[in-house]
Protein backbone atom coordinates (compact mmCIF):
# COMPACT_ATOMS: atom_id res chain seq x y z
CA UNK A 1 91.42 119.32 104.13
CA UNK A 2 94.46 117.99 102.15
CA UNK A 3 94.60 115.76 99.18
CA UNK A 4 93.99 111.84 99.90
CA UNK A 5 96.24 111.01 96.59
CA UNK A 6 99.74 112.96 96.85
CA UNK A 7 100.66 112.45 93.26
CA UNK A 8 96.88 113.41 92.48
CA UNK A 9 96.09 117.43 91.47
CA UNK A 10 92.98 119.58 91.63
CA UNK A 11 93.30 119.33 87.48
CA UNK A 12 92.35 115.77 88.02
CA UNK A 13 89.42 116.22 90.27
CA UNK A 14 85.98 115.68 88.85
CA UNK A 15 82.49 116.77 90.59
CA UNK A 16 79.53 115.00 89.18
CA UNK A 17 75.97 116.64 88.73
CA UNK A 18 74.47 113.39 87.00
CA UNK A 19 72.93 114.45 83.48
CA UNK A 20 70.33 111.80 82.20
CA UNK A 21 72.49 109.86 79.45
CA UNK A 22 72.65 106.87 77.43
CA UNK A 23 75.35 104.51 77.91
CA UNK A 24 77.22 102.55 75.25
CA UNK A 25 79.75 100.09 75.37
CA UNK A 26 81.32 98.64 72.44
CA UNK A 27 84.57 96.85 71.53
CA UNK A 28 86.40 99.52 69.23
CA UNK A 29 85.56 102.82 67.27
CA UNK A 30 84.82 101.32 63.60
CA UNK A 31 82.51 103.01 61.30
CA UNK A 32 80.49 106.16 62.95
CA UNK A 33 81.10 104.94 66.58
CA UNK A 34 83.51 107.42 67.34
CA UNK A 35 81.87 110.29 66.21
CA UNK A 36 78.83 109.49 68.94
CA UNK A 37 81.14 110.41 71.70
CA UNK A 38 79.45 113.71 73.15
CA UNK A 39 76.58 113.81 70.44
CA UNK A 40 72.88 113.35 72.06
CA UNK A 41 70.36 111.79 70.52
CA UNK A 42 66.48 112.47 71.43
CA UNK A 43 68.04 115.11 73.81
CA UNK A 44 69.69 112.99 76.07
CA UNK A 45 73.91 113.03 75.53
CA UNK A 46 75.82 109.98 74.88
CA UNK A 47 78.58 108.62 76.80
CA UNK A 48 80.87 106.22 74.92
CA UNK A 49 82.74 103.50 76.50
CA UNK A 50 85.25 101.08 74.86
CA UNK A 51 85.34 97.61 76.49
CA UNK A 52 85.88 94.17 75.09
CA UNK A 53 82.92 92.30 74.44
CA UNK A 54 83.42 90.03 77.40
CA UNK A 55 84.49 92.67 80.32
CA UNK A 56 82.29 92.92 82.74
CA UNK A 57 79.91 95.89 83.05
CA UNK A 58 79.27 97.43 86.71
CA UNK A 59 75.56 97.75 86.69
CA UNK A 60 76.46 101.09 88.93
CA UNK A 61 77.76 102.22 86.36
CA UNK A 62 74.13 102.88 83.82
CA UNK A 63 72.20 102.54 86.75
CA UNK A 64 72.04 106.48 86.54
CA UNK A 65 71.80 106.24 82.54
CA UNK A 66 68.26 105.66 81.15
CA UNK A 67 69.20 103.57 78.73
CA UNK A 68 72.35 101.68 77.98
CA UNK A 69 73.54 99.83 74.51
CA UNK A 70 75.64 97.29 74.95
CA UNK A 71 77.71 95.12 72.34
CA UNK A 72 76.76 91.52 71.64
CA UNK A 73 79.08 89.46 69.52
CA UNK A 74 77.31 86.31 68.11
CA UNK A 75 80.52 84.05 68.09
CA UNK A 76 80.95 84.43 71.62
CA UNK A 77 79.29 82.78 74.36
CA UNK A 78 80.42 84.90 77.45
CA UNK A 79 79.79 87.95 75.71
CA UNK A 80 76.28 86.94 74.95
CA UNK A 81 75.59 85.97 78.83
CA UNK A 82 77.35 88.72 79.80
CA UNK A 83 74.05 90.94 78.00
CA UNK A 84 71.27 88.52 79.73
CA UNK A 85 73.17 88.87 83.01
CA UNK A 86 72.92 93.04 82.82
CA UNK A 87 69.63 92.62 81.88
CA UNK A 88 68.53 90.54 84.86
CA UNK A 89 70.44 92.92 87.00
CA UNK A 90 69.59 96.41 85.86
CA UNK A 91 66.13 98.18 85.53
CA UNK A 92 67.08 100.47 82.59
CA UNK A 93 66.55 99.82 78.73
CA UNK A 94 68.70 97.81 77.24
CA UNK A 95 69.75 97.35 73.91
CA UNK A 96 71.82 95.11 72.08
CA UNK A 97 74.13 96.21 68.85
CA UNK A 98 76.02 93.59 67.50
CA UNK A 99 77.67 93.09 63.51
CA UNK A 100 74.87 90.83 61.33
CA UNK A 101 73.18 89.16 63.98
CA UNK A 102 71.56 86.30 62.91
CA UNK A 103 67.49 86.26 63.65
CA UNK A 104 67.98 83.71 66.02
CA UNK A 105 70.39 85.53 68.32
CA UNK A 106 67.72 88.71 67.78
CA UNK A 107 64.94 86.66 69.02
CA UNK A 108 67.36 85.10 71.81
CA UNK A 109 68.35 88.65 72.68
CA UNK A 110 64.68 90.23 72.94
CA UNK A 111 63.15 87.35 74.98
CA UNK A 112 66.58 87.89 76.95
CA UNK A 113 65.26 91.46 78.14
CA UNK A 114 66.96 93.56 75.40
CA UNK A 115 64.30 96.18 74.30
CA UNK A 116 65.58 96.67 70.67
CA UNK A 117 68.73 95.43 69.00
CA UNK A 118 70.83 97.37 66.70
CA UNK A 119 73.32 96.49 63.94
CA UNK A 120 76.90 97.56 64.18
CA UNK A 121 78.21 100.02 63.25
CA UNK A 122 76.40 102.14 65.01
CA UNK A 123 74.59 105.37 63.62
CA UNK A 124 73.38 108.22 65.33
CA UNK A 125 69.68 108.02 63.17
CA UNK A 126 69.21 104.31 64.09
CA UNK A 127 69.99 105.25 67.61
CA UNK A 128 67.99 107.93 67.63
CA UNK A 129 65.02 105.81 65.93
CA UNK A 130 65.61 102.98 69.24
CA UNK A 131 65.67 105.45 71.93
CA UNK A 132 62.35 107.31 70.50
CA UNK A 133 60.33 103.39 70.28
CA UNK A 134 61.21 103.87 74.38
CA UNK A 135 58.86 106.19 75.14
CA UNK A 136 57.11 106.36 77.71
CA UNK A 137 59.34 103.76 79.56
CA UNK A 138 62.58 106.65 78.76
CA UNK A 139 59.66 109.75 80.25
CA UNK A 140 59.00 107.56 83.17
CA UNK A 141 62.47 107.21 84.24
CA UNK A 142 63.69 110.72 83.45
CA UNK A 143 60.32 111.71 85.63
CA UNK A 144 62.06 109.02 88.15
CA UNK A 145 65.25 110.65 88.24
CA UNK A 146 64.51 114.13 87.96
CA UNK A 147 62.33 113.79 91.41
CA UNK A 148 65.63 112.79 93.33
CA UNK A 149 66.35 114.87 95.37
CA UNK A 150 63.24 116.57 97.45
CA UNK A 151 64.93 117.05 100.76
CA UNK A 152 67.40 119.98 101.46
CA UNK A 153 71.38 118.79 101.30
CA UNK A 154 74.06 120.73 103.80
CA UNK A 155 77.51 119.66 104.06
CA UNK A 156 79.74 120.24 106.07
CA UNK A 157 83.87 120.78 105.71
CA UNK A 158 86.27 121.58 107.80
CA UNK A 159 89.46 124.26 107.25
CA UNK A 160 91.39 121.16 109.05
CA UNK A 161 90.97 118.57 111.39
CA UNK A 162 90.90 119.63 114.65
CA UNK A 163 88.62 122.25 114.83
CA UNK A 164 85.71 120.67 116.28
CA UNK A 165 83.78 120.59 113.24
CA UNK A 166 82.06 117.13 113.89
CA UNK A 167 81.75 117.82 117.91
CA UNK A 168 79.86 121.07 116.55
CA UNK A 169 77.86 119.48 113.84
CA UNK A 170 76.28 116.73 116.30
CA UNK A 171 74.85 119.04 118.59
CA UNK A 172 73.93 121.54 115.82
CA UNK A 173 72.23 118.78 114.05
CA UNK A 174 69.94 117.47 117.44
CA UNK A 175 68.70 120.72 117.99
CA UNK A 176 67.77 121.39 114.08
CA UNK A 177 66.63 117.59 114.53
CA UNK A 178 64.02 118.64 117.38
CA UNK A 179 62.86 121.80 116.01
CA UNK A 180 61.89 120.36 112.49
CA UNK A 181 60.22 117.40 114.07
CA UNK A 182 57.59 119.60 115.77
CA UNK A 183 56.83 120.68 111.91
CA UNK A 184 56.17 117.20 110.95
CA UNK A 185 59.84 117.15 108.70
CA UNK A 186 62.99 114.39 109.34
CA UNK A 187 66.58 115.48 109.80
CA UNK A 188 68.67 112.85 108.88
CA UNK A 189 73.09 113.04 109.52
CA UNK A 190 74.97 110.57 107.25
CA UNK A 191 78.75 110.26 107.89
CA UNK A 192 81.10 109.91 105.42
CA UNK A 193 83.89 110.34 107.21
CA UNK A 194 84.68 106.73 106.44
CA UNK A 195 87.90 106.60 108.00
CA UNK A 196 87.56 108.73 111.55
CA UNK A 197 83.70 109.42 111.44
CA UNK A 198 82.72 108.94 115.20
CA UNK A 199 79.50 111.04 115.09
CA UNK A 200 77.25 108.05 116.42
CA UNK A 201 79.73 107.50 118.84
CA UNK A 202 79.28 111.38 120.01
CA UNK A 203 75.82 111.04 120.15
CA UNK A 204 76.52 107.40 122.70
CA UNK A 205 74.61 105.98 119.70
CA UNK A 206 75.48 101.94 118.96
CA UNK A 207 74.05 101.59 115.56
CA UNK A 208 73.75 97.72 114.28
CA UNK A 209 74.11 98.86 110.58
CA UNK A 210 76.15 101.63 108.92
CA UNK A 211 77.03 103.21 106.07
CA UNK A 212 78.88 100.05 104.62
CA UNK A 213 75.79 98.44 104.81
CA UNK A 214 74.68 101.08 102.43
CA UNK A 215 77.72 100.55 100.03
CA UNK A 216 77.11 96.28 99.87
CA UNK A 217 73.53 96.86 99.20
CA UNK A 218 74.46 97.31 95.52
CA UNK A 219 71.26 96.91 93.67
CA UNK A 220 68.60 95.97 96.60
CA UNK A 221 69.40 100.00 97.76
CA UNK A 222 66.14 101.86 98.68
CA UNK A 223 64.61 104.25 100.64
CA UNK A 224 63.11 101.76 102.75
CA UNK A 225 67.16 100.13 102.97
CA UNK A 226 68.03 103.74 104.06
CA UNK A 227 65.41 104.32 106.54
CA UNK A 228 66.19 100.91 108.23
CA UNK A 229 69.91 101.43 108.43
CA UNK A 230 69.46 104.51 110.31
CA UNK A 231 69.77 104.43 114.31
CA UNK A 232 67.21 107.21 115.94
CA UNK A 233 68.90 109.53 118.52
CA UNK A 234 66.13 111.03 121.58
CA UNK A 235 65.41 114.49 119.27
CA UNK A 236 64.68 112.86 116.63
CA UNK A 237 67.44 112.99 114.55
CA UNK A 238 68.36 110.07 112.13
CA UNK A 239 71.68 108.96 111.85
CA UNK A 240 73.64 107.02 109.10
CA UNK A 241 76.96 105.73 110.77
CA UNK A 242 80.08 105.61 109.16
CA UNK A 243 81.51 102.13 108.75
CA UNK A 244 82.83 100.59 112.04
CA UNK A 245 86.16 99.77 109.90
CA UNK A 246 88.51 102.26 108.34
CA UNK A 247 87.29 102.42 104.48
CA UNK A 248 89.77 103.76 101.63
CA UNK A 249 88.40 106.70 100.23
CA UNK A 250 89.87 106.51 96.59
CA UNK A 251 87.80 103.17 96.91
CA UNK A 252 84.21 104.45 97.31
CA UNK A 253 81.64 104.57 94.13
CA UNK A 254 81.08 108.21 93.00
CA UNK A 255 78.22 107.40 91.57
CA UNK A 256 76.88 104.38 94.31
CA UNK A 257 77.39 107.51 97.35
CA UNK A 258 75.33 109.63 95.13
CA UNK A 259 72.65 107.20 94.73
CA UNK A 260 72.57 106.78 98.97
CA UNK A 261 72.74 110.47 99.19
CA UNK A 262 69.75 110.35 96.69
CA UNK A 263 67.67 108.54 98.89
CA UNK A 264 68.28 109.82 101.80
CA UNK A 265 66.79 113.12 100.23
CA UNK A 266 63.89 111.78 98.98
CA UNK A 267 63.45 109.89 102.56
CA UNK A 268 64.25 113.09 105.02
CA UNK A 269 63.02 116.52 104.58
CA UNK A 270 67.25 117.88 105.44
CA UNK A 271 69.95 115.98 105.53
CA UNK A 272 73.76 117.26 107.02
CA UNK A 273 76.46 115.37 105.01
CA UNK A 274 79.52 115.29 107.79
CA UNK A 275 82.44 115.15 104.99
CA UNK A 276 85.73 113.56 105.47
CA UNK A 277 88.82 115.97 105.81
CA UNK A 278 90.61 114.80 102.74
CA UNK A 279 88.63 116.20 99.32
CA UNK A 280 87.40 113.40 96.84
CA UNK A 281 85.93 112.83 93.24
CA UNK A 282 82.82 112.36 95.33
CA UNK A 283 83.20 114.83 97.99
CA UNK A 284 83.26 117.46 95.71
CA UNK A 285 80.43 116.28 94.07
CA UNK A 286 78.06 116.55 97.12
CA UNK A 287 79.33 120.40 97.96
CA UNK A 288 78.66 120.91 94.17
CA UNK A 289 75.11 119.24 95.02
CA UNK A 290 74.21 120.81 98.25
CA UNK A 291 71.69 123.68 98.56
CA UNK A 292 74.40 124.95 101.43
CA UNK A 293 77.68 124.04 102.50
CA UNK A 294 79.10 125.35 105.88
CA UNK A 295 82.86 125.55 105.91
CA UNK A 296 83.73 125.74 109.87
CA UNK A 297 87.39 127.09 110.85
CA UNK A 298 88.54 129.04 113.63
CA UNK A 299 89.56 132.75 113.96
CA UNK A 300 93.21 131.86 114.12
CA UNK A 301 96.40 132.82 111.13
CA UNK A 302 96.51 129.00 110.22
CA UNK A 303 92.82 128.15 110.63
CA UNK A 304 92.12 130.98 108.28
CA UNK A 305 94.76 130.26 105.91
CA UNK A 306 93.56 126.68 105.32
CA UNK A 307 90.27 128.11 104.73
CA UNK A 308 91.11 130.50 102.32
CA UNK A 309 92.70 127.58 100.75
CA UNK A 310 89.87 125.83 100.83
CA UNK A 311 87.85 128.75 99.08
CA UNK A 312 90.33 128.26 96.37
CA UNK A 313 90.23 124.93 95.55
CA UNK A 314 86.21 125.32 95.41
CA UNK A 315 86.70 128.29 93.20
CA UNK A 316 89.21 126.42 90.66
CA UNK A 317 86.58 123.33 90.42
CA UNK A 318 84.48 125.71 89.34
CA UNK A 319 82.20 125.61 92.56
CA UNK A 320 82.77 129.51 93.46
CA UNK A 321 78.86 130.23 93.34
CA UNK A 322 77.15 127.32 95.82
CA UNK A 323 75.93 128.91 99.41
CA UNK A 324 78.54 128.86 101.33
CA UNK A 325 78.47 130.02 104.97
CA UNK A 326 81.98 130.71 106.93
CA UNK A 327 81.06 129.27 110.85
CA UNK A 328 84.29 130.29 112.91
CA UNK A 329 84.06 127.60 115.82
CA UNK A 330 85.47 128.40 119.41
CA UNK A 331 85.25 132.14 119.18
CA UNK A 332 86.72 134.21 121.94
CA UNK A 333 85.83 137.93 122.26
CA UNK A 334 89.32 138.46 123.14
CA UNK A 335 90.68 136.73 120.01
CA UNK A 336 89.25 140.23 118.62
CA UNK A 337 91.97 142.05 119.72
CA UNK A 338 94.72 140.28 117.55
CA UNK A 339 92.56 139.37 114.70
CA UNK A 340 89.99 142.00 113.56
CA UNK A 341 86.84 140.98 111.63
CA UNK A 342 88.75 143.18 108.57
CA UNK A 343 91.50 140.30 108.96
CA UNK A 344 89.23 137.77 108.15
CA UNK A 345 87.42 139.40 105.15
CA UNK A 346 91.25 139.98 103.92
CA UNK A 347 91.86 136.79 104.12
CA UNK A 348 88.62 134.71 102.85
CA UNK A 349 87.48 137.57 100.58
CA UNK A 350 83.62 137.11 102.13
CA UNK A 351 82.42 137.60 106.16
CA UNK A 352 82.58 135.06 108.49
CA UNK A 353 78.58 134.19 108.55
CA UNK A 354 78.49 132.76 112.17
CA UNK A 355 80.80 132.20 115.16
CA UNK A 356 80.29 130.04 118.05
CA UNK A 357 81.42 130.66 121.18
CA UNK A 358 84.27 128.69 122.74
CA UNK A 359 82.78 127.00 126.14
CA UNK A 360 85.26 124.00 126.23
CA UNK A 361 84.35 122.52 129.77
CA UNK A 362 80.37 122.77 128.57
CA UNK A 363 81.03 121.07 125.27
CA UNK A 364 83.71 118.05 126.69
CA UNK A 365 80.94 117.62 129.02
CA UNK A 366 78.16 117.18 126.96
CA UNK A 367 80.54 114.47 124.78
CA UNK A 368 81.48 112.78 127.67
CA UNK A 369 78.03 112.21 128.84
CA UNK A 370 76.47 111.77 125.12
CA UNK A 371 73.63 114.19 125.89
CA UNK A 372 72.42 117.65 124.58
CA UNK A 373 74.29 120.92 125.98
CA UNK A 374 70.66 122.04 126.66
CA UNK A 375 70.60 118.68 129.49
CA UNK A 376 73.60 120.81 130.76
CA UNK A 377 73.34 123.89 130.89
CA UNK A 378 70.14 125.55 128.88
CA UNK A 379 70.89 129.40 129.25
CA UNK A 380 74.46 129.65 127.60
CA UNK A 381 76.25 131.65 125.56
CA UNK A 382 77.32 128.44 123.40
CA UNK A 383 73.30 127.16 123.25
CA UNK A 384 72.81 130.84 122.02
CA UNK A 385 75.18 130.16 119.14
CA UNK A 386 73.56 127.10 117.85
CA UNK A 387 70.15 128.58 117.84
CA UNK A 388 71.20 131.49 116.06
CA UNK A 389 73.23 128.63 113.73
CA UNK A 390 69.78 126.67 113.04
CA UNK A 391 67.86 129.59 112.04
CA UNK A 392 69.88 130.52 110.16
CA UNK A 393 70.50 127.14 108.27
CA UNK A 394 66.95 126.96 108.37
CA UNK A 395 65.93 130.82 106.61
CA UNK A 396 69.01 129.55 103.88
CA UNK A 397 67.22 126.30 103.07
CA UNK A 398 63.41 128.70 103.11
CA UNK A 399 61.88 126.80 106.29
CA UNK A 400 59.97 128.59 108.97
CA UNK A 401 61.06 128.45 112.44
């Protein structure tokens, strides 16, 4: 994978792992404001945000908090709509802070949606007092949150483009498809390779929605959303298309892909994350998410340098420990002569997990004709391979097969 920003570094690369918070967004850092940056109050940690009373707050932004305070000043019009527009639009608490507002403007506020409001400047007791009147409303949507992901996450990254990753990952993912269908569990695929993703087009899928679908949803985004945006392939696989136009991928929401990758877990019992080559804020997040990544390559000097590079850029964001599984893709018995399996744990530090066997003419074919190698050919040494691949996946994630 290489870097989608050139003058970007790892240093500057962020995952996410979504801790429940409360937002707040005020003007300047007067009186106690600024010491509330990285205190918590009734457990939860606050994140402080400086904006002008007027800007515009992306309700993507707290839709992940559960609660948000958010500055009202009374001499101002637009800022005032601006806090009975969030509250039409968001389903977290709100609450208003704003410097001696007038009983009118506190009444105007409340009936306006805002649960409490609080004087400015703000204090870390009288926040602490609002966020404890929540509740039950605060344990409800911790309870929420905290049940969001029930399915099992893979992903799945590449050393480099080129090695067959996605071609690999299609057929891998219709044959994990079929066997956890006959235990009453979905597999779902969602591409995010929002640039070159072609695995509907792999599996001669023609999906009417996509993933951009997804990303406009904004607000009205749901399980039932997700489920209807997927097209079904024959095993029984559910597949989330990547948009039909290129996307820029410094452009996506961190924190919108998380809540479709959210969904989709609590919709599918596993769901295979096919990542773009290039890392992002938001790619890294879902490898720091997943319960196990696979990291294909190929048993070749440059394939296995870029993975080892790859094992060291996980490593410096601090993402050394997830389960991680090295699958060396067209494997030739005779590449054993040059490279020795010594070679590779030299060069990775770790075992290659899997290989699969290189049977170019049986996989081309199976592309070309947008069916199952098993419609091909059903006794092969590259059908062998994936079986061995899904039970394996599938002992890693604790499922019977």
């Amino acid at each position: 994978m290489s870097v989608i920003n050139p003058n970007e570094t790892a240093k500057s690369w962020r995952t996410s792992k979504r801790e429940h918070s409360v937002q707040i967004y005020v003007s300047g850092v007067e009186g106690d404001a600024g010491a509330l940056a990285g205190a918590r109050v009734a457990n939860f940690p606050l994140n402080l945000s400086i904006v002008p009373v007027t800007d515009w707050i992306d309700p993507e932004e707290i839709s992940g908090a559960v609660a948000a305070v958010i500055q009202v000043d009374p001499d101002t019009p637009s800022s005032i709509k601006r806090f009975q527009k969030l509250a039409q639009t968001v389903s977290i608490p709100l609450i208003a802070a704003a410097y001696e507002p007038p009983l009118a403007l506190v009444r105007s506020l409340i009936r306006s949606g805002a649960h409490d409001v609080l004087p400015l400047p703000l204090t870390l007791d009288e926040l602490e007092t609002s966020i404890a009147l929540l509740g039950e409303r605060i344990d409800a949507a911790v309870a929420a949150k905290g049940a969001t992901q029930t399915g099992k996450l893979v992903s799945v990254i590449k050393s480099v483009g080129g090695v067959g990753a996605t071609a690999l990952l299609t057929q891998l993912a219709i044959r994990y498809a079929a066997q956890e269908s006959q235990r009453g569990r979905a597999t779902c695929l969602l591409d995010l390779d929002v640039q070159f993703g072609d695995v509907a087009f792999q599996l001669g899928l023609q999906p009417k929605l996509s993933l951009a679908d997804l990303l406009e949803a904004g607000n009205r985004l749901d399980g039932e959303l997700v489920r209807a945006t997927t097209t079904d392939h024959s095993s029984g696989l559910k597949v989330i298309a990547a948009p039909r136009e290129m996307m820029p991928l410094e452009g996506l929401s961190n924190d919108h892909l998380m809540q479709i990758v959210d969904c989709a877990t609590r919709e599918f019992g596993t769901v295979f994350l096919d990542l773009p080559t290039n890392w992002t804020n938001w790619s890294l997040s879902f490898v720091a998410r997943s319960d196990l990544v696979l990291l294909i390559t190929e048993l070749s000097v440059a394939g296995l340098n870029r993975a080892k590079r790859q094992l060291a850029l996980l490593e410096s964001q601090g993402l050394g420990g997830v389960d991680l599984r090295v699958v060396i893709n067209r494997y030739e018995k005779s590449q054993a002569r040059t490279i020795r399996p010594a070679d590779v744990h030299a060069a990775l530090g770790r075992e290659a997990t899997y290989t699969v066997g290189n049977d170019f003419a049986l996989m081309r074919t199976a592309i070309d004709r947008v069916i199952a190698l098993t419609d091909i050919k059903r006794k092969s040494g590259l059908v062998k391979d994936l079986d061995i691949l899904d039970r394996g996946i599938a002992a890693a994630l604790g499922l019977e097969r």
